[in-house]
C-alpha atoms as a PDB file:
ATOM      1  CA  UNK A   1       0.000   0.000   0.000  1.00  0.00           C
ATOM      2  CA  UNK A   2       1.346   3.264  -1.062  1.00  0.00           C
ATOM      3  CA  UNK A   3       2.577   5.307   2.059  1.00  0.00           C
ATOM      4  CA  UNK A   4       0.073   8.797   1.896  1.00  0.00           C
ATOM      5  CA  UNK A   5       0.249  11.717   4.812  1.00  0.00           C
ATOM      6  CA  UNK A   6      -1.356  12.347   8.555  1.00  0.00           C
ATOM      7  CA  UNK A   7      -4.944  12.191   8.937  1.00  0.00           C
ATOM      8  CA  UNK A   8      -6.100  13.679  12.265  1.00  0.00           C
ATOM      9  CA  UNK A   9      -9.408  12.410  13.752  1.00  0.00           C
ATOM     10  CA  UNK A  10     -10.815  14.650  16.264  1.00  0.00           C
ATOM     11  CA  UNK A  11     -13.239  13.106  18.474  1.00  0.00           C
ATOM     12  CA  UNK A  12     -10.771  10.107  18.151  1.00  0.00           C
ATOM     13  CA  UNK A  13     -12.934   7.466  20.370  1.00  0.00           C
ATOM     14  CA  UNK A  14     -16.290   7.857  19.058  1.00  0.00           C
ATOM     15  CA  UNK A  15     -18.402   4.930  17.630  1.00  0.00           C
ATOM     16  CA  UNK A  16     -17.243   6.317  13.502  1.00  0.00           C
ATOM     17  CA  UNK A  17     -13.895   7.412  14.544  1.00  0.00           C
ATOM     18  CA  UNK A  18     -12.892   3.868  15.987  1.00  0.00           C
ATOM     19  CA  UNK A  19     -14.602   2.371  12.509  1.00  0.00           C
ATOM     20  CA  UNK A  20     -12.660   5.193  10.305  1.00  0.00           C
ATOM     21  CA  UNK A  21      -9.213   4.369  11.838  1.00  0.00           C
ATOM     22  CA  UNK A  22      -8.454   1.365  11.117  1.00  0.00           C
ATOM     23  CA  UNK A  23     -10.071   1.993   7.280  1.00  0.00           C
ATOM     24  CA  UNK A  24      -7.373   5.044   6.799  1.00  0.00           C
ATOM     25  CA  UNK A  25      -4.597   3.175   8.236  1.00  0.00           C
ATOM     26  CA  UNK A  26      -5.156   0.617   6.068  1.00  0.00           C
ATOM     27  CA  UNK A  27      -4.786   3.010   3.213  1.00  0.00           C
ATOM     28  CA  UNK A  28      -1.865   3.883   4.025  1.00  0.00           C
ATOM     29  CA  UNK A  29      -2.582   7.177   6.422  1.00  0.00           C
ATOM     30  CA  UNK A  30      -1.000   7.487   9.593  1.00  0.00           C
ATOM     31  CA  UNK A  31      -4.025   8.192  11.507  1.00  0.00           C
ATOM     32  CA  UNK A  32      -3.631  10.813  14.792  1.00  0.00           C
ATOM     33  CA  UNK A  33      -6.707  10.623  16.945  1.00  0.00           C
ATOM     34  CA  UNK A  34      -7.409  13.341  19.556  1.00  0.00           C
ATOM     35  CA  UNK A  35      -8.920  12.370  22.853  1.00  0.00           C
ATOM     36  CA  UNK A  36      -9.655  13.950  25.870  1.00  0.00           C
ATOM     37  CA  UNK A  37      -9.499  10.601  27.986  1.00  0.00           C
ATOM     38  CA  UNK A  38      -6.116   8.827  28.657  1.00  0.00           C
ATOM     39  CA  UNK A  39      -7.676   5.819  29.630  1.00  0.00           C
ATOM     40  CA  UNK A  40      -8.971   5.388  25.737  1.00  0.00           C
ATOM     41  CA  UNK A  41      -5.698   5.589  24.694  1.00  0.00           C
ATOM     42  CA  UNK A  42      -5.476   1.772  24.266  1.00  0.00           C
ATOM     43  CA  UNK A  43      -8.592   1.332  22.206  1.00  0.00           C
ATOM     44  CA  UNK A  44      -7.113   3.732  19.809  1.00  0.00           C
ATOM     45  CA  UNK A  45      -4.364   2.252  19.155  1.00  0.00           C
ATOM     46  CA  UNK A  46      -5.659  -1.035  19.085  1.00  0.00           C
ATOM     47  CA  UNK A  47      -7.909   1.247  15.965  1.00  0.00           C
ATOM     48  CA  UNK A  48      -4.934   1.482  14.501  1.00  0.00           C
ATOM     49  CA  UNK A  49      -3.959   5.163  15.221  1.00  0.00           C
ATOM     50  CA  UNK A  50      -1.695   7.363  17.364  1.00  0.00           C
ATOM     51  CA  UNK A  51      -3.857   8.343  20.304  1.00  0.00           C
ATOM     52  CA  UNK A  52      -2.897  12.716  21.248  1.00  0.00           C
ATOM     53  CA  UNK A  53      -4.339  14.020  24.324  1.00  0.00           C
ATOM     54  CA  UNK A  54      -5.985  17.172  23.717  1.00  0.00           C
ATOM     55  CA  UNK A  55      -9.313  17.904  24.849  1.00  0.00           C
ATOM     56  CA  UNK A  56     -11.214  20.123  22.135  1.00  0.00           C
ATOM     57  CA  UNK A  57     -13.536  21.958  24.039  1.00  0.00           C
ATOM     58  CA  UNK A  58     -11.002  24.007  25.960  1.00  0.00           C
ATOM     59  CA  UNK A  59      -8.243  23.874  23.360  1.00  0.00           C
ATOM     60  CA  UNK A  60      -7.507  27.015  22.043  1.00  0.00           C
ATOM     61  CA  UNK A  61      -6.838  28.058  17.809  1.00  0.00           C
ATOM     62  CA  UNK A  62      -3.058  27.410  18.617  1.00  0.00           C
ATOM     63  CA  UNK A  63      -3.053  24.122  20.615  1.00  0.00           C
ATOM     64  CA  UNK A  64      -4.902  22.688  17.684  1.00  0.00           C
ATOM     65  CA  UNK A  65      -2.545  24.280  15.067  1.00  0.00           C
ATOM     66  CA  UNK A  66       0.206  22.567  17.108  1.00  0.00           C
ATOM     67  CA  UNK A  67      -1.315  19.411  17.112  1.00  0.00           C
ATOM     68  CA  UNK A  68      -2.620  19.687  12.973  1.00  0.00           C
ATOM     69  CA  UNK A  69       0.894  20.352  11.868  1.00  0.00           C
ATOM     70  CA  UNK A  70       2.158  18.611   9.160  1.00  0.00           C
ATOM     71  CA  UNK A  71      -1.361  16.759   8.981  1.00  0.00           C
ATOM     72  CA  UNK A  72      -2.909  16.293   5.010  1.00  0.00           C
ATOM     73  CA  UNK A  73      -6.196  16.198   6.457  1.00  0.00           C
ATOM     74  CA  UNK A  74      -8.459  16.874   9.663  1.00  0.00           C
ATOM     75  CA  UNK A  75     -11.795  14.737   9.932  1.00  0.00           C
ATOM     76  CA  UNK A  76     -13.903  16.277  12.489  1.00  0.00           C
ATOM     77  CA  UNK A  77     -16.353  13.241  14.232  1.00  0.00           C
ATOM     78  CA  UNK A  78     -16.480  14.865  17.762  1.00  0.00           C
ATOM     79  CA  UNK A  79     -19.392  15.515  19.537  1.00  0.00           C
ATOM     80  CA  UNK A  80     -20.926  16.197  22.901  1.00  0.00           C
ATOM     81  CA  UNK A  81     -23.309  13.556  22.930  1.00  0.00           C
ATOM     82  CA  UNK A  82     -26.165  15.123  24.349  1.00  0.00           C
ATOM     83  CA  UNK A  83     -26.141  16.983  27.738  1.00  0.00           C
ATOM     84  CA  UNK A  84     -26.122  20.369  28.708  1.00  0.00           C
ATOM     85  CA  UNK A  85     -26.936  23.057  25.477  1.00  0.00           C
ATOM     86  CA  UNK A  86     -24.199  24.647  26.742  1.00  0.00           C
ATOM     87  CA  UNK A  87     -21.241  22.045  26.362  1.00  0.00           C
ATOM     88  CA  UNK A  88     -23.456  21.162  23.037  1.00  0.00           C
ATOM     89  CA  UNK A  89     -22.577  24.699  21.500  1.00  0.00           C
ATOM     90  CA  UNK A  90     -19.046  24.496  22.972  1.00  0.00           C
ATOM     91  CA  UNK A  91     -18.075  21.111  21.293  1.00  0.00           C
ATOM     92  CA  UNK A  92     -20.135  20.930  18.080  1.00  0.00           C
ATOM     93  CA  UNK A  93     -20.113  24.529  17.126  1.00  0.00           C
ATOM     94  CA  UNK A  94     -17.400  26.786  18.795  1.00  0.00           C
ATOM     95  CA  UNK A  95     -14.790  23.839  18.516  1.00  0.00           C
ATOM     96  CA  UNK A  96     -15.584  22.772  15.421  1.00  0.00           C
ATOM     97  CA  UNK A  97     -14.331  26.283  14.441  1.00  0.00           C
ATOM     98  CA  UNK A  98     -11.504  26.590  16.037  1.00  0.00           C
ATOM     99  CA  UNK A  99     -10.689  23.243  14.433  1.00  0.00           C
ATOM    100  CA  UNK A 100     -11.169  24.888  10.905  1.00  0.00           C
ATOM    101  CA  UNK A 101      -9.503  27.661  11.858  1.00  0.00           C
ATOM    102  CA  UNK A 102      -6.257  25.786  12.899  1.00  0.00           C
ATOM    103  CA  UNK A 103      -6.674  23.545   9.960  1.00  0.00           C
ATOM    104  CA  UNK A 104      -6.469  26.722   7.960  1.00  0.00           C
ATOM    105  CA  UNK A 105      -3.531  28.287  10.135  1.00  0.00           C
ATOM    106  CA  UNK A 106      -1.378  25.150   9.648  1.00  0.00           C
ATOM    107  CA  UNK A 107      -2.158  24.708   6.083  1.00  0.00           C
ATOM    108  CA  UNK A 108      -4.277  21.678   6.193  1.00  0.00           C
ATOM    109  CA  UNK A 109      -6.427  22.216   3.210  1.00  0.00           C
ATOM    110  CA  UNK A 110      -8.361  18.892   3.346  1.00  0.00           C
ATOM    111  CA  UNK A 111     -11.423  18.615   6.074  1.00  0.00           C
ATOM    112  CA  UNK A 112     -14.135  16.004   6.747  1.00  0.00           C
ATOM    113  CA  UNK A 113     -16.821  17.277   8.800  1.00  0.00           C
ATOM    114  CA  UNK A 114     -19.215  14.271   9.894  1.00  0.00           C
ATOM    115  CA  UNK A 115     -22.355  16.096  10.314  1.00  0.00           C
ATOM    116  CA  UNK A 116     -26.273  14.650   9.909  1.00  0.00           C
ATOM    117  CA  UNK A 117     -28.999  14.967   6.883  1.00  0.00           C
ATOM    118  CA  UNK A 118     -31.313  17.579   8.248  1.00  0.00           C
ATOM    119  CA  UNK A 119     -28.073  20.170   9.242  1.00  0.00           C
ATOM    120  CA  UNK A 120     -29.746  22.366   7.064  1.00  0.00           C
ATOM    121  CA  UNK A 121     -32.756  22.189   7.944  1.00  0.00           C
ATOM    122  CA  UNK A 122     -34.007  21.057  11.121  1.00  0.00           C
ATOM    123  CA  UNK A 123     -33.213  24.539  12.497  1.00  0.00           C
ATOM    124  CA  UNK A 124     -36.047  26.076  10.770  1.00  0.00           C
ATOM    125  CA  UNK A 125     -38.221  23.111  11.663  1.00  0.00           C
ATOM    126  CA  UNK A 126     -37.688  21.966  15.199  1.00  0.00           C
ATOM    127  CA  UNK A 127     -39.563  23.417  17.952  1.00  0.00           C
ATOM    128  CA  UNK A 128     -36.435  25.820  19.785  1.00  0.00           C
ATOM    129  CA  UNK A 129     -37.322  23.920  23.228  1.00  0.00           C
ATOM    130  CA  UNK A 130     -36.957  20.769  21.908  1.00  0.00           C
ATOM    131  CA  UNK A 131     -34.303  18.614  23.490  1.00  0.00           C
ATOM    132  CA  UNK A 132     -32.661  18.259  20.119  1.00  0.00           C
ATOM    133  CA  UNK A 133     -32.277  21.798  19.226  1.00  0.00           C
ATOM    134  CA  UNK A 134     -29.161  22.742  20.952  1.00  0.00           C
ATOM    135  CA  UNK A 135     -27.665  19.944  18.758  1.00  0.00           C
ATOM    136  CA  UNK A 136     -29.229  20.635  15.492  1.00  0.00           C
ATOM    137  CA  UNK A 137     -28.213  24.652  15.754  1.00  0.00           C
ATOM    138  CA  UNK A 138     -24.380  23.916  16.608  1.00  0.00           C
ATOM    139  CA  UNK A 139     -24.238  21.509  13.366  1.00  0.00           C
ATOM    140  CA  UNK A 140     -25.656  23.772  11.198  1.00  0.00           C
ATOM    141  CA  UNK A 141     -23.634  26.732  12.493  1.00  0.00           C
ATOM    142  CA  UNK A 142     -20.439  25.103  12.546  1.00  0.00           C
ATOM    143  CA  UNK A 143     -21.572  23.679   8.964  1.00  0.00           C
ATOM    144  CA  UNK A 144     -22.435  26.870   7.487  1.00  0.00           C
ATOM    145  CA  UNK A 145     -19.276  28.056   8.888  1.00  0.00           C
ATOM    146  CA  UNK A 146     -16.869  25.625   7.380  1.00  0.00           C
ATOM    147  CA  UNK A 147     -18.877  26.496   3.398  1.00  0.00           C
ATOM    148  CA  UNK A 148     -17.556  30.012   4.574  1.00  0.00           C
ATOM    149  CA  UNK A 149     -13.613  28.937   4.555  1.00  0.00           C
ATOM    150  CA  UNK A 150     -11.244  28.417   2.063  1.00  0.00           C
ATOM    151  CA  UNK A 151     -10.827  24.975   3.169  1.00  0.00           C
ATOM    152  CA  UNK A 152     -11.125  21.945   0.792  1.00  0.00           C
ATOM    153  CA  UNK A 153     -14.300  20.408   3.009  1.00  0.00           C
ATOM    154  CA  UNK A 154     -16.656  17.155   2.632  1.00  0.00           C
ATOM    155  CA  UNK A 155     -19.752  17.718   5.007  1.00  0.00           C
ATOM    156  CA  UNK A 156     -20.885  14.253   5.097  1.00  0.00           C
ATOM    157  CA  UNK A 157     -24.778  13.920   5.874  1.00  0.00           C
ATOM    158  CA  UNK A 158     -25.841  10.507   7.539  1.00  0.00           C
ATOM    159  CA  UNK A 159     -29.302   9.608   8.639  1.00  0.00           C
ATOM    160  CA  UNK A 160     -30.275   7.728  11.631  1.00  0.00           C
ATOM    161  CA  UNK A 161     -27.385   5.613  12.859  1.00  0.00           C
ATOM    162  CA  UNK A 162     -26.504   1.910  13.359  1.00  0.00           C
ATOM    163  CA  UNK A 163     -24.724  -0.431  14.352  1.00  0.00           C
ATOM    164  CA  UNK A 164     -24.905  -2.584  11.385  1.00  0.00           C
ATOM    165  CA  UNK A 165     -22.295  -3.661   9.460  1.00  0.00           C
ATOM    166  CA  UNK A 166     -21.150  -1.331   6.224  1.00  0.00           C
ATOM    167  CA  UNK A 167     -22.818  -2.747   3.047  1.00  0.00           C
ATOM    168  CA  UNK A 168     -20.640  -0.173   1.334  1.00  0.00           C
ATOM    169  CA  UNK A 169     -23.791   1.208  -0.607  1.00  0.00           C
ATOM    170  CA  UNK A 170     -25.798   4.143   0.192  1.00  0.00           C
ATOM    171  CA  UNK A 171     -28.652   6.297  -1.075  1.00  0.00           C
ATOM    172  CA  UNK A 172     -27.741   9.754  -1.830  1.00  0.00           C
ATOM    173  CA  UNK A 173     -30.558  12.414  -0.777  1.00  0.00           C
ATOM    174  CA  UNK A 174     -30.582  16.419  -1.461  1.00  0.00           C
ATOM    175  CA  UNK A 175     -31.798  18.453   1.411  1.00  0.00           C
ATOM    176  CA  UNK A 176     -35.717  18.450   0.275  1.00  0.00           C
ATOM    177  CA  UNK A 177     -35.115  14.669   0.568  1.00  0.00           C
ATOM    178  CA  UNK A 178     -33.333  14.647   3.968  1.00  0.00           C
ATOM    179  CA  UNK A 179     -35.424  17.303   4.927  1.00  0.00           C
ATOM    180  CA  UNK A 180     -38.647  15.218   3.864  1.00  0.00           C
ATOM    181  CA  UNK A 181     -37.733  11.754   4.982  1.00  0.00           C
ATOM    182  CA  UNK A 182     -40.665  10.911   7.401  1.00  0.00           C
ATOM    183  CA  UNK A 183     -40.241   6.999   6.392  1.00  0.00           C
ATOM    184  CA  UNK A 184     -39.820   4.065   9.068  1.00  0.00           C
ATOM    185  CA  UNK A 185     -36.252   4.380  10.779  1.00  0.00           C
ATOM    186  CA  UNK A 186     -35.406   1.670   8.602  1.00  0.00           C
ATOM    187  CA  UNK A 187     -35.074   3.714   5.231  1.00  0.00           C
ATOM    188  CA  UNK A 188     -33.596   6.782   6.643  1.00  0.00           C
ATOM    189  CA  UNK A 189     -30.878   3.951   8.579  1.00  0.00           C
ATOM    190  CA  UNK A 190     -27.183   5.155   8.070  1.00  0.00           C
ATOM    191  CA  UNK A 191     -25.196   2.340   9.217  1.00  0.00           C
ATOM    192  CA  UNK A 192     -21.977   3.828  11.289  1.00  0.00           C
ATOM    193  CA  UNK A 193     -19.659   1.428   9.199  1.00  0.00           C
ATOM    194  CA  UNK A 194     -20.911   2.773   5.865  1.00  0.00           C
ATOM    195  CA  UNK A 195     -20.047   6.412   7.486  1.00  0.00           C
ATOM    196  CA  UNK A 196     -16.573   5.737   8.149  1.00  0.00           C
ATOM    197  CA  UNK A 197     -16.293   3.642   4.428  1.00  0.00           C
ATOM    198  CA  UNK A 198     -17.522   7.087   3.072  1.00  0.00           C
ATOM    199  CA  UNK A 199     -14.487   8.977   5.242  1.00  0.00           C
ATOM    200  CA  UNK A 200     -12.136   6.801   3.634  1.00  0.00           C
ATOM    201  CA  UNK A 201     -13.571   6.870   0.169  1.00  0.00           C
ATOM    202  CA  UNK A 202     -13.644  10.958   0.089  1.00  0.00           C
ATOM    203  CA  UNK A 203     -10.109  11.334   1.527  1.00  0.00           C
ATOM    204  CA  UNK A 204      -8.410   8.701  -0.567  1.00  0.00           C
ATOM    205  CA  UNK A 205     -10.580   9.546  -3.762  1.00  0.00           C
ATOM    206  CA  UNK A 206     -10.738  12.986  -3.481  1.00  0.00           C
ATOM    207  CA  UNK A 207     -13.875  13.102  -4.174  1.00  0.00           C
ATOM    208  CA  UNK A 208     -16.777  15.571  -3.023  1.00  0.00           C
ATOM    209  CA  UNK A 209     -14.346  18.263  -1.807  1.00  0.00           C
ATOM    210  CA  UNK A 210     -16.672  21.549  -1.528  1.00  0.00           C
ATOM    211  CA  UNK A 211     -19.874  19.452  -1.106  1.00  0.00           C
ATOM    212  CA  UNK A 212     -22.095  18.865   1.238  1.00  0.00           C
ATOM    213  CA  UNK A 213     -23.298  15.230   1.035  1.00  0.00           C
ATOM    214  CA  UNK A 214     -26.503  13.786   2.635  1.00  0.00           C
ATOM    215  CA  UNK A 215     -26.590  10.114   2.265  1.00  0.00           C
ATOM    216  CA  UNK A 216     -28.914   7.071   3.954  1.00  0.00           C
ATOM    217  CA  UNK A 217     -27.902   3.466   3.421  1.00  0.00           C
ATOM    218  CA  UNK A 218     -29.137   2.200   0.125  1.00  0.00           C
ATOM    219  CA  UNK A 219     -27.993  -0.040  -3.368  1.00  0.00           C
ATOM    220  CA  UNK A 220     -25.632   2.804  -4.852  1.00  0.00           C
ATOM    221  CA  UNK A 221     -22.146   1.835  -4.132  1.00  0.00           C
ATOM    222  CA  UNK A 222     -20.301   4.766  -2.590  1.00  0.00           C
ATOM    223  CA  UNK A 223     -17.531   5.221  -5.017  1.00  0.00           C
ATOM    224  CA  UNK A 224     -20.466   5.760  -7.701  1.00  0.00           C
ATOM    225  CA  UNK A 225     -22.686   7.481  -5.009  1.00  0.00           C
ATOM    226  CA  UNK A 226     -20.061   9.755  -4.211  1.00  0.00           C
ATOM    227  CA  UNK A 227     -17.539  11.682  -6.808  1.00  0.00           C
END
């Protein structure tokens, strides 16, 4: 396998990001995950990546600079995993931005940003005291953000996510779709393996860099789903 550059992972022990290491290793990537937790170090590496301790939320624009130097690429899979609005906002949208930011400052063009389908839209849909606002705002802020940069970005879309095993095939949906999907959890189902075959496939294919893509499982296979 042909020896490529340093992808960093941040959000480095989450469900996608311990499915994406492994995938980028094996093509050749040396894969940096950031953590915030020593005691996942191990389960990183046994991922197949470099575990870094540096805990996002409070990291500043320069820590992260530090830490993206000499990187090809930054995939952003973090997230705050419900909780307080507050450390919602702080992780998924105000991090997220530093993260471009630093990507930018250190001259990391490429950047994955593992959002949802309804980004886009569930802001102007959702009731603002529903439980899932806080979440749906920072994604769409930090999304709408990262169009903003200069930065060579994927924004990739999933629906509802599983556990089941990647059928590496999916369903490509524009936001009216996404937006629209009111179908039985089974046909808006984004299996978490297909997600981090998608990471993989954008990074080593170059493909879909300035797009946003919203994507279900489905009978497409990704690298014709996904230019």
């Amino acid at each position: 396998m042909a020896e490529r550059g340093t992808v960093i992972i941040i959000g480095g022990h989450g469900k996608i990001a311990l499915l994406a290491a492994p995938k980028l290793a094996d093509a050749g990537y040396d894969v940096r995950s950031l953590i915030r937790n020593p005691e996942h170090a191990d389960d990183v590496r046994a991922a197949g990546a470099q575990p870094v301790l540096l805990d996002i939320e409070s990291a500043g624009t320069a820590a992260l600079e530090e830490a993206f130097a000499g990187a090809e690429a930054v995939v952003f899979s973090a997230g705050a995993g419900g909780g307080s609005p507050e450390r919602t906002k702080a992780v998924d949208q105000d991090a997220a931005i530093r993260s471009m930011e630093a990507a930018q400052q250190a001259g990391v063009a490429r950047y994955v940003m593992v959002s949802y389908a309804r980004s886009e839209t569930d802001i102007r849909t959702l009731d603002p005291e529903s439980s899932f606002y806080p979440y749906a705002a920072a994604k769409h802020h930090a999304d709408n953000h990262l169009r903003g940069t200069s930065l060579d970005y994927t924004i990739l879309g999933p629906g509802k996510l599983t556990q089941e095993p990647a059928s590496g095939k999916v369903r490509v949906v524009d936001v009216d779709e996404a937006a629209a999907a009111q179908e039985s959890p089974e046909a808006v189902a984004a299996s978490r393996e297909n997600v981090a075959e998608a990471i993989r496939h954008v990074l080593t294919q170059q493909a879909a860099v300035r797009e946003t893509v919203n994507f279900f499982d489905g009978e497409t296979p990704l690298p014709e789903a996904i230019r």
